[in-house]
N, C-alpha and C. Protein backbone atom coordinates (compact mmCIF):
# COMPACT_ATOMS: atom_id res chain seq x y z
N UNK A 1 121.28 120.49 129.76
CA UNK A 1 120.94 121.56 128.83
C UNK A 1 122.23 122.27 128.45
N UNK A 2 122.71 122.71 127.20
CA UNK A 2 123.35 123.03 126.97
C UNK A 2 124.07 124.47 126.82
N UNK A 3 124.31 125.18 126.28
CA UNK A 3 124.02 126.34 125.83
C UNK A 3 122.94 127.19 124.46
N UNK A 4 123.55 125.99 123.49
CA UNK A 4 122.07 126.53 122.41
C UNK A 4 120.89 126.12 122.80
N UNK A 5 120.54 125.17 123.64
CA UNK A 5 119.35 125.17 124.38
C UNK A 5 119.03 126.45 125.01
N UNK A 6 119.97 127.48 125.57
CA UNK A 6 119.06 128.50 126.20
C UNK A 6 119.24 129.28 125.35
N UNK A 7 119.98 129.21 124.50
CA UNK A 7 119.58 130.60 123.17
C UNK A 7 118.32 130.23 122.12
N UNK A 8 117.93 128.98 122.21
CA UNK A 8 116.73 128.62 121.85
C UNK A 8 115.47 128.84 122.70
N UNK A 9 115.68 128.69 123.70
CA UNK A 9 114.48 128.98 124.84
C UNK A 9 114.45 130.61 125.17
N UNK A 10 115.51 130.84 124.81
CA UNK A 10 115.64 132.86 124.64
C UNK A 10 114.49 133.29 124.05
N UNK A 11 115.21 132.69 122.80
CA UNK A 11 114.47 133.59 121.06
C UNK A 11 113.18 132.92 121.47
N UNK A 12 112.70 131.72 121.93
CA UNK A 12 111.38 131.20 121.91
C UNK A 12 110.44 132.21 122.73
N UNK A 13 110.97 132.59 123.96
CA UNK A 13 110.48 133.17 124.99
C UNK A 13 110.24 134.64 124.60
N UNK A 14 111.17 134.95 123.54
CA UNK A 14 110.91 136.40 123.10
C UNK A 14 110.03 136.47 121.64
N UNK A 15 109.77 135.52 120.98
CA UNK A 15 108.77 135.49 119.96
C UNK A 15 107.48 135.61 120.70
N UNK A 16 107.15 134.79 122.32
CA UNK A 16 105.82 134.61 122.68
C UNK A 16 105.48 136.02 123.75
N UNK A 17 106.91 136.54 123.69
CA UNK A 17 106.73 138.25 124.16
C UNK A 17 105.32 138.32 125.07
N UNK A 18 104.84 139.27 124.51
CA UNK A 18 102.89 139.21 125.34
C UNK A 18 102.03 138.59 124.55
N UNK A 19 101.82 137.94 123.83
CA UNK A 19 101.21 136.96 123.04
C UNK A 19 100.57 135.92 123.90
N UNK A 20 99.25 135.77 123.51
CA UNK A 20 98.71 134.71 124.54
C UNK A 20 99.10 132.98 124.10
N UNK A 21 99.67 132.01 125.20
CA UNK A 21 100.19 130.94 124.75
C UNK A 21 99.17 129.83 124.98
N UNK A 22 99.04 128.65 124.56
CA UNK A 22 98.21 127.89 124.30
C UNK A 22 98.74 126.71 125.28
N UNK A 23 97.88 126.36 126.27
CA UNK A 23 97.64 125.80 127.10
C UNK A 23 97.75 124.33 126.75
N UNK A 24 97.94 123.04 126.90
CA UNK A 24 97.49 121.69 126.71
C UNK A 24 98.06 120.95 128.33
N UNK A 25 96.90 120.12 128.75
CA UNK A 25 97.34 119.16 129.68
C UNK A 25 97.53 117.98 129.13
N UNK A 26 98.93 117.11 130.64
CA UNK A 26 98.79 115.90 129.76
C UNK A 26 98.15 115.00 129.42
N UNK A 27 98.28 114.40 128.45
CA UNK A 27 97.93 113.84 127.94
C UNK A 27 96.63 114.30 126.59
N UNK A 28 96.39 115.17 126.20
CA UNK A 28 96.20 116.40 125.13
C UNK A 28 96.36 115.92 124.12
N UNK A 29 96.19 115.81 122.79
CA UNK A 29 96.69 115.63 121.32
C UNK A 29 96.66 116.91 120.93
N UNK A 30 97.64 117.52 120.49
CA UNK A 30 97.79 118.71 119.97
C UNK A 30 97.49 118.30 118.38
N UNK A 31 97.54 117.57 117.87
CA UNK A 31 97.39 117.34 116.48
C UNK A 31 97.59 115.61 116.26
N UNK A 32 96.76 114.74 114.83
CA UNK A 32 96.99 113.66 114.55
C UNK A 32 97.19 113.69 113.23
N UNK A 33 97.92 112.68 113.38
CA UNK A 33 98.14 112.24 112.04
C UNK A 33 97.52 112.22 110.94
N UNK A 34 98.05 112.91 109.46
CA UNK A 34 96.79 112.84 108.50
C UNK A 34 96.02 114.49 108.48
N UNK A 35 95.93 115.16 109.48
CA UNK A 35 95.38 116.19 109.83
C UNK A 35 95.90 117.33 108.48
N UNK A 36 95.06 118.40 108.25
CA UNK A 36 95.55 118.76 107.81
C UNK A 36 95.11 120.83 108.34
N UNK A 37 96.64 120.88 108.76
CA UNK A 37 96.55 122.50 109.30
C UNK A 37 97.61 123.19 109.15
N UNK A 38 97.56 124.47 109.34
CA UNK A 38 98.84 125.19 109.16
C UNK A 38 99.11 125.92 109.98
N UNK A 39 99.52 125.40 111.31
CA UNK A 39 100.41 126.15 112.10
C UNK A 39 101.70 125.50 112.44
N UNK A 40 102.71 125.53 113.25
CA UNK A 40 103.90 125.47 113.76
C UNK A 40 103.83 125.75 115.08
N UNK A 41 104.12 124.99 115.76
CA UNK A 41 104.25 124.96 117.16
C UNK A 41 105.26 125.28 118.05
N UNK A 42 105.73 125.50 118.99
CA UNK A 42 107.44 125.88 119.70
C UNK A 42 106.89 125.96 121.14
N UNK A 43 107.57 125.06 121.62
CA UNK A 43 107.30 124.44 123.01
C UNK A 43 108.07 125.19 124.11
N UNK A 44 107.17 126.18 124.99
CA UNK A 44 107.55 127.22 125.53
C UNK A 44 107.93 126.13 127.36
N UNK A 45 106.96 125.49 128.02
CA UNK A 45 107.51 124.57 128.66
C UNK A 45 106.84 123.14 128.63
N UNK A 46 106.97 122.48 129.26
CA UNK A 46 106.37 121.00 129.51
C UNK A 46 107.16 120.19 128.65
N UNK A 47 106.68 118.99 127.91
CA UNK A 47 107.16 117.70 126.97
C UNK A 47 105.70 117.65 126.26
N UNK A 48 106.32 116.90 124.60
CA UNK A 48 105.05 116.36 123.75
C UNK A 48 106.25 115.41 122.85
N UNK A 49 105.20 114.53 122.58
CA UNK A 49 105.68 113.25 122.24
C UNK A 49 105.28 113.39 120.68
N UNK A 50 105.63 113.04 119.76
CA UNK A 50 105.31 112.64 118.27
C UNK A 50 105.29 111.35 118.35
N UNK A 51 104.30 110.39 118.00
CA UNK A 51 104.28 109.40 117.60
C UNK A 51 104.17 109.01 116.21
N UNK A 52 105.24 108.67 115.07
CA UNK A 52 105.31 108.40 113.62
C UNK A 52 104.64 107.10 114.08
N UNK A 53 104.03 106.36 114.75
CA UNK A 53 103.40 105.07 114.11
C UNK A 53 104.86 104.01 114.39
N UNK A 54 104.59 102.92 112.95
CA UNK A 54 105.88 102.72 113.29
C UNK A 54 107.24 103.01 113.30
N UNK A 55 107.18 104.39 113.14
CA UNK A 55 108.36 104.67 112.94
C UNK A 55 109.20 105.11 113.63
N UNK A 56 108.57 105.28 115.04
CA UNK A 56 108.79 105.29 116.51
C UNK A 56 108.60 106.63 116.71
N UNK A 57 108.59 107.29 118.00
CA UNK A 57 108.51 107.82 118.61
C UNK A 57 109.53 109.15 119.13
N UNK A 58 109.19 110.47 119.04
CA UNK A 58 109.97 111.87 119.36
C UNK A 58 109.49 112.33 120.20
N UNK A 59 110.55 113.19 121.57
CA UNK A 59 109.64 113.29 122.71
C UNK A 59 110.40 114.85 122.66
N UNK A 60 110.00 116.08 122.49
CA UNK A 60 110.00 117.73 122.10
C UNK A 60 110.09 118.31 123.35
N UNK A 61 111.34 118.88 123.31
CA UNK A 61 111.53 119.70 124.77
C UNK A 61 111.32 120.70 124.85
N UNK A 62 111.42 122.04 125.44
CA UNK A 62 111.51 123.60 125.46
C UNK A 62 112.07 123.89 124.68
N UNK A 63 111.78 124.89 124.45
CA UNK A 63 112.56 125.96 123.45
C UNK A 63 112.76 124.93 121.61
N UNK A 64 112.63 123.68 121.75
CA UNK A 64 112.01 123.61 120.20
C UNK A 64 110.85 123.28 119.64
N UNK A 65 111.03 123.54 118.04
CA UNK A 65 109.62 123.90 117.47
C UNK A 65 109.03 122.50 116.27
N UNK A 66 107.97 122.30 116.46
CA UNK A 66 107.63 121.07 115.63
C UNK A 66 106.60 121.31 114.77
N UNK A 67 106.29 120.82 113.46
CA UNK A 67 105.00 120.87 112.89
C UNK A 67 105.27 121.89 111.30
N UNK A 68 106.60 122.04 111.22
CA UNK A 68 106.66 122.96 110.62
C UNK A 68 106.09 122.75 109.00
N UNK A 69 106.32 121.72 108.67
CA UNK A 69 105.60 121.18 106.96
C UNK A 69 104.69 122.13 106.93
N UNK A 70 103.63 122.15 108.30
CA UNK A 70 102.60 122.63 107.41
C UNK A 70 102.62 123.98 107.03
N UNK A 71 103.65 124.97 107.33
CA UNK A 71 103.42 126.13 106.86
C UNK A 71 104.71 126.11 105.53
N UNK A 72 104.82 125.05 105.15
CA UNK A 72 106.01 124.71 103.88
C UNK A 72 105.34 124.58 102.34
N UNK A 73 104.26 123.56 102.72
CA UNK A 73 103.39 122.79 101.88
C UNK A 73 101.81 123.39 102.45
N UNK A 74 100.98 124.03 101.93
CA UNK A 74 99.73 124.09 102.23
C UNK A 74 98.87 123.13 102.24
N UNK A 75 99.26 121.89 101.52
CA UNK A 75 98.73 121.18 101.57
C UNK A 75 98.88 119.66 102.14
N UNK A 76 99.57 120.34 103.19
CA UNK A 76 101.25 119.13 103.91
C UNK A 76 99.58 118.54 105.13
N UNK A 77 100.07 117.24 105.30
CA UNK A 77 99.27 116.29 106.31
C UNK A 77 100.09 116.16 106.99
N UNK A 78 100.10 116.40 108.55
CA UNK A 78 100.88 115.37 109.63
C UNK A 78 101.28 114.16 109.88
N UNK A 79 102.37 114.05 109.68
CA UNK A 79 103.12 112.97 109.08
C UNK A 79 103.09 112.13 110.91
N UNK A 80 102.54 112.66 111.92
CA UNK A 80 102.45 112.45 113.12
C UNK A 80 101.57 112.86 113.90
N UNK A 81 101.25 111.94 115.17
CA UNK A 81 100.91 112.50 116.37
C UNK A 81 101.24 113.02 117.66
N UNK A 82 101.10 114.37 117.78
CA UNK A 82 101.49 115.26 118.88
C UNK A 82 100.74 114.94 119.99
N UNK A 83 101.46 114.57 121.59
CA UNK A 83 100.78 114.43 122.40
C UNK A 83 101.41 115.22 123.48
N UNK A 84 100.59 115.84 124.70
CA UNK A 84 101.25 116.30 125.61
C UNK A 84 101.79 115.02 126.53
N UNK A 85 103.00 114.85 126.91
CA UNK A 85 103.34 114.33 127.84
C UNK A 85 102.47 114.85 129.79
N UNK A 86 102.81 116.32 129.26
CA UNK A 86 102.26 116.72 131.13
C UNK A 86 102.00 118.14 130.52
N UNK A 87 101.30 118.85 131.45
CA UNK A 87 100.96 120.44 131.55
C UNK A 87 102.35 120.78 130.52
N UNK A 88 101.77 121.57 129.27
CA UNK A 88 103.06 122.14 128.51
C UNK A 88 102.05 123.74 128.06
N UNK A 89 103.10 124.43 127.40
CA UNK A 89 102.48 125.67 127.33
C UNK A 89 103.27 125.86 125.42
N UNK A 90 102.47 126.45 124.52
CA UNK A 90 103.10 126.26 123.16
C UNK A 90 102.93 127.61 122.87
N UNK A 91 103.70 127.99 122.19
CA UNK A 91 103.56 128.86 120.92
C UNK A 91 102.98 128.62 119.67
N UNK A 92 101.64 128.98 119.31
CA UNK A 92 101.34 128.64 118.01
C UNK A 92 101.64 129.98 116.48
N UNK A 93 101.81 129.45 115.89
CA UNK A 93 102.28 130.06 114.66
C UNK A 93 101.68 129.84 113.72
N UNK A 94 100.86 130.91 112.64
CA UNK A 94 100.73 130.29 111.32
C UNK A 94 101.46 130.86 110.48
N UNK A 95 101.52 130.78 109.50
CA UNK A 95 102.61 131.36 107.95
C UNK A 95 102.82 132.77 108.16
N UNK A 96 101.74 133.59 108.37
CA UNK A 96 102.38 134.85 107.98
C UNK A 96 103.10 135.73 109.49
N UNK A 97 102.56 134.61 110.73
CA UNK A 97 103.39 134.89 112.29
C UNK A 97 104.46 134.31 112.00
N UNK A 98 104.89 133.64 111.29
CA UNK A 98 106.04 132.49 111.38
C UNK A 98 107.20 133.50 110.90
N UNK A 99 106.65 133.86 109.15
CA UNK A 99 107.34 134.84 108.40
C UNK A 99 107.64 135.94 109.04
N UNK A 100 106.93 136.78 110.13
CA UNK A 100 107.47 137.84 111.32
C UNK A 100 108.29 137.83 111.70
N UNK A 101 108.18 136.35 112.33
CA UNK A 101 109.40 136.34 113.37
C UNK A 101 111.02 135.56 113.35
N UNK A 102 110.66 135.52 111.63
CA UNK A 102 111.89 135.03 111.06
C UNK A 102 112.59 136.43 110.69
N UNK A 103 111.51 137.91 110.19
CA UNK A 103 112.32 138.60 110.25
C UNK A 103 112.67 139.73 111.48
N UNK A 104 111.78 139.76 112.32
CA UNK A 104 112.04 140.30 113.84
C UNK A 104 113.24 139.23 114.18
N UNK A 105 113.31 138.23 114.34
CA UNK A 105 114.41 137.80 115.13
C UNK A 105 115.17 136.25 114.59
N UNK A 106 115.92 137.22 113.24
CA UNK A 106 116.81 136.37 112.56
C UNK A 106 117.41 134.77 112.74
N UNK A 107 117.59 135.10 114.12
CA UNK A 107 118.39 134.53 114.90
C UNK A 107 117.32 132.69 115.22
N UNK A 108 115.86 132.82 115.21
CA UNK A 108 114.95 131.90 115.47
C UNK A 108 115.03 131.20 114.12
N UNK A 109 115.63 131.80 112.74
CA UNK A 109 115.57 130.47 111.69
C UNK A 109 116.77 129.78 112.04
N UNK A 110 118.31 129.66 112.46
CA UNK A 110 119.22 129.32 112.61
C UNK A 110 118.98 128.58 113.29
N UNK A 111 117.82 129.11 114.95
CA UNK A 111 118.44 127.45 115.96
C UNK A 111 117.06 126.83 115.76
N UNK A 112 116.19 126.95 115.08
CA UNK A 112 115.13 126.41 114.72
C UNK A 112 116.19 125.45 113.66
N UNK A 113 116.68 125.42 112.40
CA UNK A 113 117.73 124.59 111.31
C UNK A 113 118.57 123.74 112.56
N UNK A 114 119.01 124.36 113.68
CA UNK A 114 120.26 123.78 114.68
C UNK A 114 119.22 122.34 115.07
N UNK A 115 118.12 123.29 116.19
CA UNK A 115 117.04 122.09 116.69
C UNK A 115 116.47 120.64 115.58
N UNK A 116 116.34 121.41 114.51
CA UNK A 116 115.82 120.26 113.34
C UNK A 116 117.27 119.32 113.43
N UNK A 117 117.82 119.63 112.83
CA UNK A 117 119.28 119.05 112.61
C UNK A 117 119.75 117.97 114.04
N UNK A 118 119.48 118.45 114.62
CA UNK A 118 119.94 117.69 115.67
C UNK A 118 118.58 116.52 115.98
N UNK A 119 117.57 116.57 116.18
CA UNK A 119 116.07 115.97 115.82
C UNK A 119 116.49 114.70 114.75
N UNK A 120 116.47 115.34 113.77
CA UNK A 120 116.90 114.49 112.61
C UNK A 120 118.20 113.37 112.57
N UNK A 121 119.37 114.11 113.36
CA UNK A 121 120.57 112.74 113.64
C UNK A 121 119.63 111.74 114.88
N UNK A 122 118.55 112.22 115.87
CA UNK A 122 118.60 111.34 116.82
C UNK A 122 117.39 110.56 115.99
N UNK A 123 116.53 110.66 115.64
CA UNK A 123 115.61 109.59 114.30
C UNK A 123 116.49 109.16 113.54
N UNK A 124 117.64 109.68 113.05
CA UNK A 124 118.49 108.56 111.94
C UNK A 124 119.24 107.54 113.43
N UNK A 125 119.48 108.13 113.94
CA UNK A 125 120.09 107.24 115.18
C UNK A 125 119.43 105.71 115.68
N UNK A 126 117.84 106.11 115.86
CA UNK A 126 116.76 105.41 115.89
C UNK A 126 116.62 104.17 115.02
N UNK A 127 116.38 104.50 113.90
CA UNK A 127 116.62 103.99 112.80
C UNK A 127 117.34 103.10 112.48
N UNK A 128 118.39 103.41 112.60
CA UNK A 128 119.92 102.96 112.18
C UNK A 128 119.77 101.42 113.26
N UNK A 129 119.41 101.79 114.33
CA UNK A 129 119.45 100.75 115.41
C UNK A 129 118.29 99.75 115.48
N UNK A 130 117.66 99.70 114.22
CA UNK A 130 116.66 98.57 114.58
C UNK A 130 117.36 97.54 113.36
């Protein structure tokens, strides 16, 4: 773990403040593919897996956040399936919680862009290697 890992698991931990967090055991589908909803998720502890089908497979650690299309596009489908790996605990978000806490705590759009960004080189990585 690095260091922006715990400034991500910071800001995560302080968005879910006293807020009640959403429970999943493993093996859980938090969402499938095709679905169509609008929240945003941010993985307070445990693992969840995305399965794109064939397009392989993302496995979501603490402190980052997945699902975000759907509060982009209202009419965005899950381009994936969310699974719990083991006991995880989430933050759920919809559009106008999301929009809060982008402006309560600035700091959660930056390593939320950091977390994507880095997400995104290890799927082009993926990719690249088949």
């Amino acid at each position: 773990m690095n260091i922006n890992d715990n400034l991500e698991m910071s800001t995560i931990r302080a968005l879910a403040g006293k807020r009640d967090l959403s429970s999943v055991k493993q093996g859980d589908i938090i969402f499938r593919k095709g679905e169509l909803r609008g929240k945003l998720y941010s993985l307070v502890s445990g693992e969840v897996q995305l399965n794109w089908g064939d397009d392989g497979v993302e496995t979501i650690a603490p402190g980052s956040s997945f699902g975000i299309g759907a509060l982009v596009d209202p009419e965005h489908r899950r381009f994936g399936t969310a699974v719990a790996l083991c006991d995880s605990e989430l933050l759920e978000m919809n559009r106008a919680e999301f929009l809060f806490a982008l402006q309560e705590l600035p700091m959660f759009s930056l390593e939320m862009l950091h977390d994507l960004e880095q997400r995104l080189q290890k799927i082009k990585t993926q990719v690249g290697g088949r």
